[in-house]
C-alpha atoms as a PDB file:
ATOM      1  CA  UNK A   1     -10.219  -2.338  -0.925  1.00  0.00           C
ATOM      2  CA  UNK A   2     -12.583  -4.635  -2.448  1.00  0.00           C
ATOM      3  CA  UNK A   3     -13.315  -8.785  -1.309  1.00  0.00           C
ATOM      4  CA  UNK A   4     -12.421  -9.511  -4.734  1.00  0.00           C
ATOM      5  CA  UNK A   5     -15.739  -9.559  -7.046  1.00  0.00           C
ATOM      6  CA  UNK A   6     -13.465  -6.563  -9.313  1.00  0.00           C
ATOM      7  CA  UNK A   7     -10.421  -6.404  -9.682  1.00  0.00           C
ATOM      8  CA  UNK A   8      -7.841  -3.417 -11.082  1.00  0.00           C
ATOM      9  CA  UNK A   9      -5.406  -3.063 -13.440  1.00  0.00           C
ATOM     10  CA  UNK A  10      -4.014   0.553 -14.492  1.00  0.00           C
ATOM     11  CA  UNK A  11      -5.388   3.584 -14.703  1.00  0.00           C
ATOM     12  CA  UNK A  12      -5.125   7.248 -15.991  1.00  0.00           C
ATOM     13  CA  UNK A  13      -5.521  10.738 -14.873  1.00  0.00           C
ATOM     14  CA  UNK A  14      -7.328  13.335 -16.385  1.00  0.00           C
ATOM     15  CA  UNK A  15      -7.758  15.998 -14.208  1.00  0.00           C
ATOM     16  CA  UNK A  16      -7.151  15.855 -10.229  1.00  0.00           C
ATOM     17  CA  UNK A  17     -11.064  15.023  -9.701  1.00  0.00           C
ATOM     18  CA  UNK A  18     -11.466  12.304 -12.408  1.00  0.00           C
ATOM     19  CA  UNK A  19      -9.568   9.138 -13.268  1.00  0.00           C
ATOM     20  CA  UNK A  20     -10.124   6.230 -15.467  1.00  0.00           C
ATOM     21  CA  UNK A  21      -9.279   2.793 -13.805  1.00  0.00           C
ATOM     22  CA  UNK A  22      -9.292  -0.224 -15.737  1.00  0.00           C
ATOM     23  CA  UNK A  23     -11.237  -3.202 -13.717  1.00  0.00           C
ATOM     24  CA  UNK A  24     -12.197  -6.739 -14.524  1.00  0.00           C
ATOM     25  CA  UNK A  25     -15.342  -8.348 -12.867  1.00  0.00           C
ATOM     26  CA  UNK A  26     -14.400 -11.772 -11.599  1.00  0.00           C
ATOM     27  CA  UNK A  27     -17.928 -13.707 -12.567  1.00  0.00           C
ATOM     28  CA  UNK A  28     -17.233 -12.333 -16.228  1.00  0.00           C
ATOM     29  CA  UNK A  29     -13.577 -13.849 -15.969  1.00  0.00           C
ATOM     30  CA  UNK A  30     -14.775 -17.024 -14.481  1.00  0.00           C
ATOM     31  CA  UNK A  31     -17.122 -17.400 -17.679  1.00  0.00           C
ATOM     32  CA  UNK A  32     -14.137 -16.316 -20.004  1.00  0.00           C
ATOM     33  CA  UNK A  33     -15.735 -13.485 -21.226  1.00  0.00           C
ATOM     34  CA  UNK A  34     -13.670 -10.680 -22.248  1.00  0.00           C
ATOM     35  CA  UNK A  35     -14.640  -7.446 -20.906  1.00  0.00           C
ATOM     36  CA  UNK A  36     -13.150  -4.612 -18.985  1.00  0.00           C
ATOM     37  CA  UNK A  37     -15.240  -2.613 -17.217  1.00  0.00           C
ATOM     38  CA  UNK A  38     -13.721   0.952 -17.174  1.00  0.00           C
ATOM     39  CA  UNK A  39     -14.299   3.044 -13.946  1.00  0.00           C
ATOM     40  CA  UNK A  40     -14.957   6.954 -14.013  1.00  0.00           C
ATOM     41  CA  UNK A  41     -13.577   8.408 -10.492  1.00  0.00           C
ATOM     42  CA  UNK A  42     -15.630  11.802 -10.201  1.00  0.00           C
ATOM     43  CA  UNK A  43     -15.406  14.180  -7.649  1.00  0.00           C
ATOM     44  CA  UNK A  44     -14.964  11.132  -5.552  1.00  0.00           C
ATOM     45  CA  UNK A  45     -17.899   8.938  -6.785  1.00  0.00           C
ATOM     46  CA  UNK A  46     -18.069   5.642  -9.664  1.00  0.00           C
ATOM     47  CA  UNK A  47     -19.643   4.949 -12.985  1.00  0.00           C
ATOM     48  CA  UNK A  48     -18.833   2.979 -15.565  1.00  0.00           C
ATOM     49  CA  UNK A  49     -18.728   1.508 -19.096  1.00  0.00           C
ATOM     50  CA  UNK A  50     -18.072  -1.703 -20.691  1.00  0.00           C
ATOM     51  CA  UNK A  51     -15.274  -2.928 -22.883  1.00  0.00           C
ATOM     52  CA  UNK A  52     -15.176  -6.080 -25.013  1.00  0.00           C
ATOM     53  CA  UNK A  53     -11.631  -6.793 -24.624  1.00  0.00           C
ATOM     54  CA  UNK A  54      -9.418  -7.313 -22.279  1.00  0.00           C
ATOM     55  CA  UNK A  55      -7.200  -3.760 -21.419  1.00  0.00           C
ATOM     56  CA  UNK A  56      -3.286  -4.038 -20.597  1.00  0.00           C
ATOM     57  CA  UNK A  57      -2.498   0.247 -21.511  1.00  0.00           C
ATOM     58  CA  UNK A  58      -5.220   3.416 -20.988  1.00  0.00           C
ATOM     59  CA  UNK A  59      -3.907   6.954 -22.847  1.00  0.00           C
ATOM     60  CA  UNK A  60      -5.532   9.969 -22.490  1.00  0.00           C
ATOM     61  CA  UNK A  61      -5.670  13.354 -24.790  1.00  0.00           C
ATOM     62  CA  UNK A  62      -6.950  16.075 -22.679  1.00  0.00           C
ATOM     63  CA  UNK A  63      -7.914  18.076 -25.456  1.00  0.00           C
ATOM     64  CA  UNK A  64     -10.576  17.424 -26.619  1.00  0.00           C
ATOM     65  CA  UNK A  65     -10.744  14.729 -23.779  1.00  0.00           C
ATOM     66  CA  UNK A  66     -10.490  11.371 -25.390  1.00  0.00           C
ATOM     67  CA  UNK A  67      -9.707   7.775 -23.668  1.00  0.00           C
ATOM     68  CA  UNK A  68      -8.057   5.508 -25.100  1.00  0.00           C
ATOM     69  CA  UNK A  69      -8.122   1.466 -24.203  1.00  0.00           C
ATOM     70  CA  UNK A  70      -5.956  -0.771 -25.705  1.00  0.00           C
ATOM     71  CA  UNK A  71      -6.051  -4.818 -25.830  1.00  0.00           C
ATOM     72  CA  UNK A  72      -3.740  -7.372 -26.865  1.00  0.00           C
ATOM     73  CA  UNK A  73      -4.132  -7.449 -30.269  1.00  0.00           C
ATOM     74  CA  UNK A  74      -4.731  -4.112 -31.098  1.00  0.00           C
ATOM     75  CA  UNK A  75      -8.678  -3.280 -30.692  1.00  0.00           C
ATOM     76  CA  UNK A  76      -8.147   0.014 -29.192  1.00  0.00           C
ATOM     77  CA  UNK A  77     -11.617   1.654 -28.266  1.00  0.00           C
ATOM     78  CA  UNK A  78     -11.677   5.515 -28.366  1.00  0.00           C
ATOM     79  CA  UNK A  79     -14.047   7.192 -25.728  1.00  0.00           C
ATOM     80  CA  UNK A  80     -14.938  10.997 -26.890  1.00  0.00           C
ATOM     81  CA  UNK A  81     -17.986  12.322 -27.633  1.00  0.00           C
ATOM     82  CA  UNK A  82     -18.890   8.786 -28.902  1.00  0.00           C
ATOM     83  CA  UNK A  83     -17.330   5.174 -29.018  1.00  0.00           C
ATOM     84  CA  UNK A  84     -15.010   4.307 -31.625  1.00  0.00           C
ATOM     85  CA  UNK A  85     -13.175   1.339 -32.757  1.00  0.00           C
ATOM     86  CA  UNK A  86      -9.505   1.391 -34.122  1.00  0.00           C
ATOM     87  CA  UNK A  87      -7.970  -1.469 -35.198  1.00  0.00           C
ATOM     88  CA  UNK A  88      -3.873  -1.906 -35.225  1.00  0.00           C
ATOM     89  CA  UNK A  89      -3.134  -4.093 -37.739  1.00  0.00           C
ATOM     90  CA  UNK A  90      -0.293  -6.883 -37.143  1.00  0.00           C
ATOM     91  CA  UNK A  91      -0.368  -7.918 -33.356  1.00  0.00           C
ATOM     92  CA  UNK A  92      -3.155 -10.578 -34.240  1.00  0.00           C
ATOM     93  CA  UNK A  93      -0.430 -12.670 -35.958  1.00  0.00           C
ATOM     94  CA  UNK A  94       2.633 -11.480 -34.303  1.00  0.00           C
ATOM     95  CA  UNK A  95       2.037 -11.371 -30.816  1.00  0.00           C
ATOM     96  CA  UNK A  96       0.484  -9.129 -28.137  1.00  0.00           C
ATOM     97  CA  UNK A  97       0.830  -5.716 -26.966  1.00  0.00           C
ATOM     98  CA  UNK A  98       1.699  -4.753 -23.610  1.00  0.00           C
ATOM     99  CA  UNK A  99       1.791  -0.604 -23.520  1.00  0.00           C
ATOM    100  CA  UNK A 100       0.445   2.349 -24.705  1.00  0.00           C
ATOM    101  CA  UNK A 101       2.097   5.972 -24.110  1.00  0.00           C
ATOM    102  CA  UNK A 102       1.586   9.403 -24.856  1.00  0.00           C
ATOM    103  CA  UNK A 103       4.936  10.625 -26.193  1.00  0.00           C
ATOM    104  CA  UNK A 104       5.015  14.430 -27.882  1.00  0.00           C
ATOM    105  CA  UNK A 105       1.314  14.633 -28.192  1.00  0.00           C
ATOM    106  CA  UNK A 106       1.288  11.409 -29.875  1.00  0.00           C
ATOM    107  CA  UNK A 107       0.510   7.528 -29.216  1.00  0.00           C
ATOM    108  CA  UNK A 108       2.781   4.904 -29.248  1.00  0.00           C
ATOM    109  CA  UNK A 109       2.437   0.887 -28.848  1.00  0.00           C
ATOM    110  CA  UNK A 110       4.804  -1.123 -27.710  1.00  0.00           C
ATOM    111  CA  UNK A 111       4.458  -4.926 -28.109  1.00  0.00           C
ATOM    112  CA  UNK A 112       6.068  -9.009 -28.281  1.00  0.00           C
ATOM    113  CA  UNK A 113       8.674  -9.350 -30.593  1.00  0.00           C
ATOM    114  CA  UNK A 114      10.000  -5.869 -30.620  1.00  0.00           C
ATOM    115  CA  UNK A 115       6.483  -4.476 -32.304  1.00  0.00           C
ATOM    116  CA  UNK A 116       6.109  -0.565 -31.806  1.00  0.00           C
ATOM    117  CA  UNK A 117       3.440   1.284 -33.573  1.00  0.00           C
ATOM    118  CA  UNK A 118       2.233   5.313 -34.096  1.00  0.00           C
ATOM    119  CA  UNK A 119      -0.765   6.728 -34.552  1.00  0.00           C
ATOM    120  CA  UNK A 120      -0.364   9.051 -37.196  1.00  0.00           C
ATOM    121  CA  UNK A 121      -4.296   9.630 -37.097  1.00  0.00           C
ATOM    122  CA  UNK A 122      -8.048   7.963 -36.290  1.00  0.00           C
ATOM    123  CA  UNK A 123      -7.450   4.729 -36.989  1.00  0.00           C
ATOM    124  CA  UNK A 124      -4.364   5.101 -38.841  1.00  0.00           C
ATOM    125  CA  UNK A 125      -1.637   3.100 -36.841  1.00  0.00           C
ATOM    126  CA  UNK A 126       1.996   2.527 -38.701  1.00  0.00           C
ATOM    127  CA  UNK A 127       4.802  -0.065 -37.714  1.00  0.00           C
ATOM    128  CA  UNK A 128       8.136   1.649 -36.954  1.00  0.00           C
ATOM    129  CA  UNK A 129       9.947  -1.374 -35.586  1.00  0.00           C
ATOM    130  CA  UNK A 130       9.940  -3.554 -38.528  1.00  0.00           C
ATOM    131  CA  UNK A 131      13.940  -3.031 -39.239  1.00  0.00           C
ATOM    132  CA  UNK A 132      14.429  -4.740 -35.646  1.00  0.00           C
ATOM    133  CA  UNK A 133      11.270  -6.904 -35.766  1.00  0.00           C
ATOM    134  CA  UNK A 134      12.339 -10.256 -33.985  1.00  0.00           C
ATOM    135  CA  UNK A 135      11.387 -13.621 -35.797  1.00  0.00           C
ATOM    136  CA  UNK A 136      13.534 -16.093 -34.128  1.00  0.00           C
ATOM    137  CA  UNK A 137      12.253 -17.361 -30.676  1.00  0.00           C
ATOM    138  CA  UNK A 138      10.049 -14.568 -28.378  1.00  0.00           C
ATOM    139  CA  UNK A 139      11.495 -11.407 -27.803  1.00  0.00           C
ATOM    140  CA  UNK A 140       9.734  -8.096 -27.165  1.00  0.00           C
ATOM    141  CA  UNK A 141       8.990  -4.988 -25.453  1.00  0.00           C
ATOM    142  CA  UNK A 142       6.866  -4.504 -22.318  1.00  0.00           C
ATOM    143  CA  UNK A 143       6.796  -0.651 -21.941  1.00  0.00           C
ATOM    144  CA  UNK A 144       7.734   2.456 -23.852  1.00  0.00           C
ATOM    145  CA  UNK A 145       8.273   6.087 -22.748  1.00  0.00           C
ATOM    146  CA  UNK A 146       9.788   8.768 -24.490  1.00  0.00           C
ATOM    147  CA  UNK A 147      11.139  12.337 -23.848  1.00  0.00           C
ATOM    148  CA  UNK A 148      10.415  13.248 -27.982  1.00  0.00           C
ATOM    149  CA  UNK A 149       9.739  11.779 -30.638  1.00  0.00           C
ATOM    150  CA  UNK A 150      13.219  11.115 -31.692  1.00  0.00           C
ATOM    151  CA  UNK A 151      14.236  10.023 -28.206  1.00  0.00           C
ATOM    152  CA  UNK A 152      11.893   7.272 -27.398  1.00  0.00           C
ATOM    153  CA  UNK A 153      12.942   4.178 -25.377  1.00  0.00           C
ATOM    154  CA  UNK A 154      11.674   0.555 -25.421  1.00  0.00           C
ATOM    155  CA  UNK A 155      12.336  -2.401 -22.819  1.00  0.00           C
ATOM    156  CA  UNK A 156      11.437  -5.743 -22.209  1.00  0.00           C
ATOM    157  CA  UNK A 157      12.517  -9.687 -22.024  1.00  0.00           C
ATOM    158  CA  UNK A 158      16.129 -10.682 -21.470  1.00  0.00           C
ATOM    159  CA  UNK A 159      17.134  -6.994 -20.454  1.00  0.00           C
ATOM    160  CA  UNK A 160      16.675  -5.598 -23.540  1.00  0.00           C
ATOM    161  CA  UNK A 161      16.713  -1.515 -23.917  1.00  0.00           C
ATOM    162  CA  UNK A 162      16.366  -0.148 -27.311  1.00  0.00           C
ATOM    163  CA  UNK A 163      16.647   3.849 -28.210  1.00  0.00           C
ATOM    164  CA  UNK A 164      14.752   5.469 -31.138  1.00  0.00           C
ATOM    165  CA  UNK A 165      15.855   8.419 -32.629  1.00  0.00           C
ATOM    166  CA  UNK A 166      12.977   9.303 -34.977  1.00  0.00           C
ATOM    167  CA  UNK A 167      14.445   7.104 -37.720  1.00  0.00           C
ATOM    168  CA  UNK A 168      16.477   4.243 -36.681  1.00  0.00           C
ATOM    169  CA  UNK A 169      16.586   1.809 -33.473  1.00  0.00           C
ATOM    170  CA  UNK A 170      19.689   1.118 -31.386  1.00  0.00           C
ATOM    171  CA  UNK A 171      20.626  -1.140 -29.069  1.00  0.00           C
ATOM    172  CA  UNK A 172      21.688  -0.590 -25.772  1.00  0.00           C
ATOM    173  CA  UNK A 173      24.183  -2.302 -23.510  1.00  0.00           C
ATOM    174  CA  UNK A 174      22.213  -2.664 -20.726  1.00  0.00           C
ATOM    175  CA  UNK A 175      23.809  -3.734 -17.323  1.00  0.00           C
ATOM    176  CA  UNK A 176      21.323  -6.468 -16.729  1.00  0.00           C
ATOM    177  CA  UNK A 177      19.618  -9.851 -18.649  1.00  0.00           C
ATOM    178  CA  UNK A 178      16.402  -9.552 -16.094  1.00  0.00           C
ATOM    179  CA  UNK A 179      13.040  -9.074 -17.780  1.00  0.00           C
ATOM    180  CA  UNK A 180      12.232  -5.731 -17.839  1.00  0.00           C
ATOM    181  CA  UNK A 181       8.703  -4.327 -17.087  1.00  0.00           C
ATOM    182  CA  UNK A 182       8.034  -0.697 -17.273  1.00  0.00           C
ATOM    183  CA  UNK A 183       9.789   2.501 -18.515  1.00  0.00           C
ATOM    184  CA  UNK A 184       9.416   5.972 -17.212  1.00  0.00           C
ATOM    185  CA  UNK A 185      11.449   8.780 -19.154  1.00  0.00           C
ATOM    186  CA  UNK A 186      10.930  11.515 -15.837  1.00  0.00           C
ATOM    187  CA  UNK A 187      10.540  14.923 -15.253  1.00  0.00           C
ATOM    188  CA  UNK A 188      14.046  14.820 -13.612  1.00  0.00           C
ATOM    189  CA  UNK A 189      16.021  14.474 -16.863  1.00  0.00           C
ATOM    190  CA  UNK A 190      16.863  10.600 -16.812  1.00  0.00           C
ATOM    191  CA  UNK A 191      15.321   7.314 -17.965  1.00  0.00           C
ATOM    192  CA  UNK A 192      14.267   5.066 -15.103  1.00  0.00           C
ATOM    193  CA  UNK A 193      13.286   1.004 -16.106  1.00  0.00           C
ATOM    194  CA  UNK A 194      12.290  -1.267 -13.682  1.00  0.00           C
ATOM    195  CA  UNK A 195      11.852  -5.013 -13.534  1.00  0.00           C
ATOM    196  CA  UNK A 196      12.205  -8.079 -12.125  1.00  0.00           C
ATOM    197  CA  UNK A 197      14.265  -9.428  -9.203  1.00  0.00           C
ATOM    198  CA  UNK A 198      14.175  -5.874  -7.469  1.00  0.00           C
ATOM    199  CA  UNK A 199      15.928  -3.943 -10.892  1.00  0.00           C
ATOM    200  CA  UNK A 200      16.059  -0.717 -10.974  1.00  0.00           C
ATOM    201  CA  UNK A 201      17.976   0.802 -14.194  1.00  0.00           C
ATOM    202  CA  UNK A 202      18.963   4.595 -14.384  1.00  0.00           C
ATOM    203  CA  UNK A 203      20.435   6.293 -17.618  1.00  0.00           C
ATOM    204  CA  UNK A 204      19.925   7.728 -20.792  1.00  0.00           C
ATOM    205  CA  UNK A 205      21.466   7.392 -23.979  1.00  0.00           C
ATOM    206  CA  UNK A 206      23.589   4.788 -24.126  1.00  0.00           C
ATOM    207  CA  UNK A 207      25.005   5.450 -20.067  1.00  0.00           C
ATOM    208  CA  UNK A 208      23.246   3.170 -17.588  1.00  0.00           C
ATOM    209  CA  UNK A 209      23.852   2.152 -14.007  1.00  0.00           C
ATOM    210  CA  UNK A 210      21.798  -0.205 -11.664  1.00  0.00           C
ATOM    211  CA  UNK A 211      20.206   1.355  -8.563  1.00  0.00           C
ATOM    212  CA  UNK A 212      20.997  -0.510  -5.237  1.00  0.00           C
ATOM    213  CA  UNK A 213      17.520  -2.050  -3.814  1.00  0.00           C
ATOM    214  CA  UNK A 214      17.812  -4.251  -0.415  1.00  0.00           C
ATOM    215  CA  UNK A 215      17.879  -8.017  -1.577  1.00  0.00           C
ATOM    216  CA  UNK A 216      14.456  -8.684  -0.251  1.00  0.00           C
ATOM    217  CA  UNK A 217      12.716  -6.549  -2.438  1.00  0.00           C
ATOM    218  CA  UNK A 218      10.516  -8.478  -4.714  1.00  0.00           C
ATOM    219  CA  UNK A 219       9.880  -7.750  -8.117  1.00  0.00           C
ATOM    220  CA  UNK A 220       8.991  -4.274  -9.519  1.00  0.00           C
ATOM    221  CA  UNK A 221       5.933  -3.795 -12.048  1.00  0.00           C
ATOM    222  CA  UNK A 222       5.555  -0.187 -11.571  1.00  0.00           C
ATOM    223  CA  UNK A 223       7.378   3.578 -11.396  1.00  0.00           C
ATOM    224  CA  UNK A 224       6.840   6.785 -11.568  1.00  0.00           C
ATOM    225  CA  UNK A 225       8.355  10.021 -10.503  1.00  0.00           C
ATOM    226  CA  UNK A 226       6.151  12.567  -8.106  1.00  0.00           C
ATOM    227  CA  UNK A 227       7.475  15.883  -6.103  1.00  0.00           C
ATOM    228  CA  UNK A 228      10.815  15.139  -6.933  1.00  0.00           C
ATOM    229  CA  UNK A 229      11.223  11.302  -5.991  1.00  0.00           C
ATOM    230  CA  UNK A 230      11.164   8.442  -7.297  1.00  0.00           C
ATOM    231  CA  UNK A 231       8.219   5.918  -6.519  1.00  0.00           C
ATOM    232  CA  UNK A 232       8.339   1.990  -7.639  1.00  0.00           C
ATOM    233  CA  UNK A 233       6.026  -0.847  -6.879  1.00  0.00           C
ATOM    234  CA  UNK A 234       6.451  -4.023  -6.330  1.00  0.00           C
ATOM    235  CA  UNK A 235       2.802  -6.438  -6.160  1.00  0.00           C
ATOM    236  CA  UNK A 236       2.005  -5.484  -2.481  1.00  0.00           C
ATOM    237  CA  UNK A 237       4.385  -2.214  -1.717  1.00  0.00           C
ATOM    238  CA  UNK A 238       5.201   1.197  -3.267  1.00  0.00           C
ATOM    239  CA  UNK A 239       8.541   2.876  -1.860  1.00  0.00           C
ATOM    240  CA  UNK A 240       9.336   6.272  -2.164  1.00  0.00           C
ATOM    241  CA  UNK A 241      13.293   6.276  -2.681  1.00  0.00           C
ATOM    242  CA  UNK A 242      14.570   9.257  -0.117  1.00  0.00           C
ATOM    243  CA  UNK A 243      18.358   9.606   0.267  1.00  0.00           C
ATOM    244  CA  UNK A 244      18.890   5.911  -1.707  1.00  0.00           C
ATOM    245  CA  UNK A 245      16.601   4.418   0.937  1.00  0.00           C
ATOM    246  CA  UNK A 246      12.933   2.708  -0.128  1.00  0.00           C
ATOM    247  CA  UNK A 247      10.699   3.523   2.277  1.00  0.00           C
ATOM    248  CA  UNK A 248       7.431   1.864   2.073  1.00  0.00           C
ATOM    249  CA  UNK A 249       3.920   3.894   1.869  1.00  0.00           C
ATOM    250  CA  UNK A 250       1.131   3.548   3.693  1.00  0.00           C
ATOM    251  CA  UNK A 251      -1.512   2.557   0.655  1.00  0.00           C
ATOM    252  CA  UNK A 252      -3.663  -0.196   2.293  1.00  0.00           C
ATOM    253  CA  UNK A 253      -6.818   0.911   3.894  1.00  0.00           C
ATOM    254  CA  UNK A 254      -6.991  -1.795   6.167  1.00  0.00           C
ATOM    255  CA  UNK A 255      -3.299  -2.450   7.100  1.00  0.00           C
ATOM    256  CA  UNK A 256      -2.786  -4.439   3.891  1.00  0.00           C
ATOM    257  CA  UNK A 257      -2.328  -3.411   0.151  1.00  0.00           C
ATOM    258  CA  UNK A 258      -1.816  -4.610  -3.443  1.00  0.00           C
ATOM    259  CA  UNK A 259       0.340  -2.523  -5.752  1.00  0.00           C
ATOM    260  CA  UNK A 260       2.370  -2.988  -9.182  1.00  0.00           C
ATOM    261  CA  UNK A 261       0.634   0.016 -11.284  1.00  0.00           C
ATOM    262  CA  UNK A 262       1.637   3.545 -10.707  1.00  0.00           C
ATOM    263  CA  UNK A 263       0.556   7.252 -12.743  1.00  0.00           C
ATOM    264  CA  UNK A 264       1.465  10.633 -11.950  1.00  0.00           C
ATOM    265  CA  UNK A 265      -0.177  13.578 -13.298  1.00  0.00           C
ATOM    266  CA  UNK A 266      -1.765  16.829 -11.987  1.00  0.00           C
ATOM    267  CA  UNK A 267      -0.856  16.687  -9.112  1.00  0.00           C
ATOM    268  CA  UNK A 268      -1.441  13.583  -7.928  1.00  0.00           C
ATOM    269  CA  UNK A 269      -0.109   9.958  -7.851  1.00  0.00           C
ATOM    270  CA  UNK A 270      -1.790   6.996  -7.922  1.00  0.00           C
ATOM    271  CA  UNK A 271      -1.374   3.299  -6.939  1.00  0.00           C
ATOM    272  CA  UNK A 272      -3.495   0.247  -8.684  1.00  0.00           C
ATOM    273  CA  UNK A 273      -3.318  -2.649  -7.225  1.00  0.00           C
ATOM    274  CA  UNK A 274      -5.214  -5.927  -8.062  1.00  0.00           C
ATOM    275  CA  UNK A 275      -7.384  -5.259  -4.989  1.00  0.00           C
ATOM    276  CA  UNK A 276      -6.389  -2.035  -3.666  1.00  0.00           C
ATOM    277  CA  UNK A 277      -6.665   1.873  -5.731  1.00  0.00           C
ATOM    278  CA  UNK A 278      -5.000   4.694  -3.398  1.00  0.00           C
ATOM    279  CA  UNK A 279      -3.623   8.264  -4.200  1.00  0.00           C
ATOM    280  CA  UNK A 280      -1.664  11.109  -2.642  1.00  0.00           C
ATOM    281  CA  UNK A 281      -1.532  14.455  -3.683  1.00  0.00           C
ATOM    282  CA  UNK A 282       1.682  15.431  -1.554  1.00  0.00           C
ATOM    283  CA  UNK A 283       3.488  12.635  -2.024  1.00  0.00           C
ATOM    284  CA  UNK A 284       3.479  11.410   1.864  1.00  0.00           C
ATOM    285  CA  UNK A 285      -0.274  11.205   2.714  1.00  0.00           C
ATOM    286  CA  UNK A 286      -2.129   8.275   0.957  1.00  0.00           C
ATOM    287  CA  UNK A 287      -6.059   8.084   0.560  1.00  0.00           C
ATOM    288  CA  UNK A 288      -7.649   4.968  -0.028  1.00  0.00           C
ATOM    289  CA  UNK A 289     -10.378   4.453  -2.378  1.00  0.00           C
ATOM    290  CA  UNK A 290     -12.383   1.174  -2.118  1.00  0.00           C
ATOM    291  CA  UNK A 291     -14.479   0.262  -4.809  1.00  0.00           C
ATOM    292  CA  UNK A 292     -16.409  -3.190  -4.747  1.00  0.00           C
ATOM    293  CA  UNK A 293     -19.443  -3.408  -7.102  1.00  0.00           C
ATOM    294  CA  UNK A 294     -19.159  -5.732  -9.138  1.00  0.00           C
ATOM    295  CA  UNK A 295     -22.097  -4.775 -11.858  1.00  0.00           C
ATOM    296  CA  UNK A 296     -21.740  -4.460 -15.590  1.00  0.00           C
END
């Protein structure tokens, strides 16, 4: 937990003893001064390095271990043995991304008005949405995820789910018109896309149902898929869905929590919240990490 002087955003897992978390430092925001100041979790203990930009999506190759930070429109600065800059070309005039994945070895962007992008290569970035590119009023995509290459899938504003089968885009008859905010293609075999209003979509192809959530459930921002469950968060809560019940988990280390970012990998899950980072490696027992310096 942290009195508010950093706050979090996302973050990524590269081994089970070090995570990047994204973090902005409130004076810095207060002076509107873009920045994020990326946090190294080692072997329990924080450094850091500075961003110019803003970060809304954090990939990671493993080998050779590279970071990748992206901003809204398209810096993306590449952390390996030295900094880099890449530069996506398009988002500055058509509107700004909102995720980054790992998909078959390979990064993808997902963006406003139905933008996706690849990286074929250092700083070599091509469109592959332009045949569904939207022009007329805002549309667009807030996450990707993808099972292949030629089985990615793309959500986003009004309920829209589109499919990508290495060459063309489809759409899909989704069961809902609720903004949609984050896609997980899991370990499990299906697609999972949450969103607002408590929506929970399951399918894949072009079969979808809605998952039941209690009416008082708020709006969900993140999901993920650990030990054989399914985890979403909502702003303040992350449920663990056991026998099509949500139970909530116990992420705050002081009896209260922020949520809406979760990542699963080695072993481990982990919840970012605006205040609040916390992690399990079973799946039931949460540890909290606090984190409240607010240098840079």
């Amino acid at each position: 937990m942290n009195k508010g002087t950093v706050t979090f955003s996302r973050c990524v897992i590269a081994d089970p003893d070090l995570v990047f978390i994204g973090a902005q430092v409130t004076e810095l925001n207060n002076q509107n001064v873009g920045h994020t100041k990326v946090l190294q979790w080692m072997d329990g203990q924080f450094d850091h390095f500075m961003i110019d930009w803003h970060t809304t999506a954090m990939t990671l190759y493993s080998e050779p271990l590279t970071l990748f930070s992206m901003g809204l429109d398209g810096d993306i600065h590449v952390f390996e043995d030295e900094r880099q800059h890449e530069v996506i070309n398009g988002p500055q005039f058509i509107g700004p991304l909102r995720d980054m994945r790992i998909i078959a070895g390979t990064n993808y962007v997902a963006g406003m008005q139905r933008q996706v992008y690849r990286r074929r290569g250092p700083d070599d970035w091509v469109s592959i949405s332009d045949a569904i590119r939207n022009v007329d009023g805002i549309k667009g995509f807030n996450s990707l995820d993808g099972f292949a290459a030629d089985e990615i899938y793309a959500a986003g504003l009004d309920g829209e789910v589109w499919r990508f089968d290495g060459q063309h885009w489809h759409a899909i008859d989704a069961p809902t018109s609720i903004a949609l905010q984050r896609v997980l293609c899991a370990d499990n075999g299906h697609v999972y896309i949450v969103g607002l209003a408590g929506t929970i979509l399951v399918g894949r192809h072009d079969q979808w149902d809605v998952i039941d959530t209690d009416d008082s459930i708020e709006d969900f921002w993140g999901v993920e898929w650990f030990n054989g469950h399914l985890y979403v968060a909502t702003s303040k809560v992350v449920y663990k869905m056991v026998d099509d019940k949500f139970i909530p988990q116990p992420i705050g280390s002081s009896g209260q929590a922020s949520a809406s970012f979760l990542h699963a990998a080695h072993g481990m899950l982990w919840s970012v919240g605006n205040r609040h980072l916390a992690y399990t490696r079973d799946g039931d027992t949460w540890t909290a990490v606090d984190y409240d310096d607010a240098s840079y």
